[in-house]
Protein backbone atom coordinates (compact mmCIF):
# COMPACT_ATOMS: atom_id res chain seq x y z
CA UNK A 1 114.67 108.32 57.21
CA UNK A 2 115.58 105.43 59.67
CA UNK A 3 116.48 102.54 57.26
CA UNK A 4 114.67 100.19 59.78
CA UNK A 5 111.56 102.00 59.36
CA UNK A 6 111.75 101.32 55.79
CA UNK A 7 112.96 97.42 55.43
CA UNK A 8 109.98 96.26 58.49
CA UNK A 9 107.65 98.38 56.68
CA UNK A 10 105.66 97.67 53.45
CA UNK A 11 105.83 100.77 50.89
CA UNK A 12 102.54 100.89 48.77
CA UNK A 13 103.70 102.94 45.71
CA UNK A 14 100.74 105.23 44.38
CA UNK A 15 102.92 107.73 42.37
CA UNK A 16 101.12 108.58 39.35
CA UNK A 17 97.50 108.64 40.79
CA UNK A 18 95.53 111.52 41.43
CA UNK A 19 93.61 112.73 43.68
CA UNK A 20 91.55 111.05 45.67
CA UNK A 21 92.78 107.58 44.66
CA UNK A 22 95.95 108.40 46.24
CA UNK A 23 93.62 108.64 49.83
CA UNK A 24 90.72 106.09 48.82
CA UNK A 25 93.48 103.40 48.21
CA UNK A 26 95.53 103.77 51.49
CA UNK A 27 91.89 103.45 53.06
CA UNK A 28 91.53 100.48 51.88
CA UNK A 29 94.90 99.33 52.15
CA UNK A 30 94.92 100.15 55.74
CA UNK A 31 91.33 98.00 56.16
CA UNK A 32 93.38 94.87 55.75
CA UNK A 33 96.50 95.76 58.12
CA UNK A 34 96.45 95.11 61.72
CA UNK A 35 95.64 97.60 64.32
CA UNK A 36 99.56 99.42 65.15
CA UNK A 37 100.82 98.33 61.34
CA UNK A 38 103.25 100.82 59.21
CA UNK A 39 102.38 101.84 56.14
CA UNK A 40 104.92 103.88 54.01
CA UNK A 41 102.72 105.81 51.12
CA UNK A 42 104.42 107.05 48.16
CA UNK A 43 102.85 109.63 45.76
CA UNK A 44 103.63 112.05 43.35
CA UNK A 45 99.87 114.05 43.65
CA UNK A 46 100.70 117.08 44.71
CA UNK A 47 97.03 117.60 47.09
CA UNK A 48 98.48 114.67 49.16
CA UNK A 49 100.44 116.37 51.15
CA UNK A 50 97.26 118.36 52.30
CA UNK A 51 94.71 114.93 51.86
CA UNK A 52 97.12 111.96 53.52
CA UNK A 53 97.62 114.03 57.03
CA UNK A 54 94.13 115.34 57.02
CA UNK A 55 92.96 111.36 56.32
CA UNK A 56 95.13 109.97 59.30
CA UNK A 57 93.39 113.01 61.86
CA UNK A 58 90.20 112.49 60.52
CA UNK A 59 90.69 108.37 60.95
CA UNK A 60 92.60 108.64 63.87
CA UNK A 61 95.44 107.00 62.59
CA UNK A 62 99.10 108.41 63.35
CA UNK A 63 101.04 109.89 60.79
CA UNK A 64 104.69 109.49 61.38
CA UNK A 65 106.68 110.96 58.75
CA UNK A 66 106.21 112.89 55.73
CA UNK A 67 109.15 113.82 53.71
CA UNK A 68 109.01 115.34 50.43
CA UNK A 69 110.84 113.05 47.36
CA UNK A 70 112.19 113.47 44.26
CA UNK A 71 108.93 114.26 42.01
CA UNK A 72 106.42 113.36 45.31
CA UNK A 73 105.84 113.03 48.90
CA UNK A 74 106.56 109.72 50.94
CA UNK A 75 103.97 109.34 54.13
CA UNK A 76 104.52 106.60 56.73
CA UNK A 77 100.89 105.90 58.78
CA UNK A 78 100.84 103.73 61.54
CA UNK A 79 96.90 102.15 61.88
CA UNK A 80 95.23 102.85 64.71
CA UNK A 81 94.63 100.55 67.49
């Protein structure tokens, strides 16, 4: 993981939710960023890593990096234009 990525980008930590707040709160997180923002997304729900990259397809929003974590997954999004 490119430490840049990480300190210019906000991480919203949703370990500890499951599913769907893990994808319902990144919607809505997302509403309030600019078009082109990073978001890093951390979770520990083990259906994210099937819900987050279907989200970003079906939004049209890019999905940059997914890396599994100790205990969870770790998503960065970038919001569509």
């Amino acid at each position: 993981m490119s430490s840049a990525a990480t300190s210019a980008t906000e991480i919203y930590d949703l370990r500890g939710l499951k599913c769907p707040l893990p994808v319902l709160k990144t919607k809505k997180r997302l509403e309030q960023l600019p078009a082109g923002a990073a978001l890093w997304i951390e979770t520990t729900d083990p259906l994210a890593v099937i819900d987050i990259p279907h989200f970003c397809s079906e939004q049209g929003h890019a999905l940059e990096a997914n890396e599994k974590t100790e205990g969870g997954h770790r998503f960065l999004i970038r919001k569509k234009s």
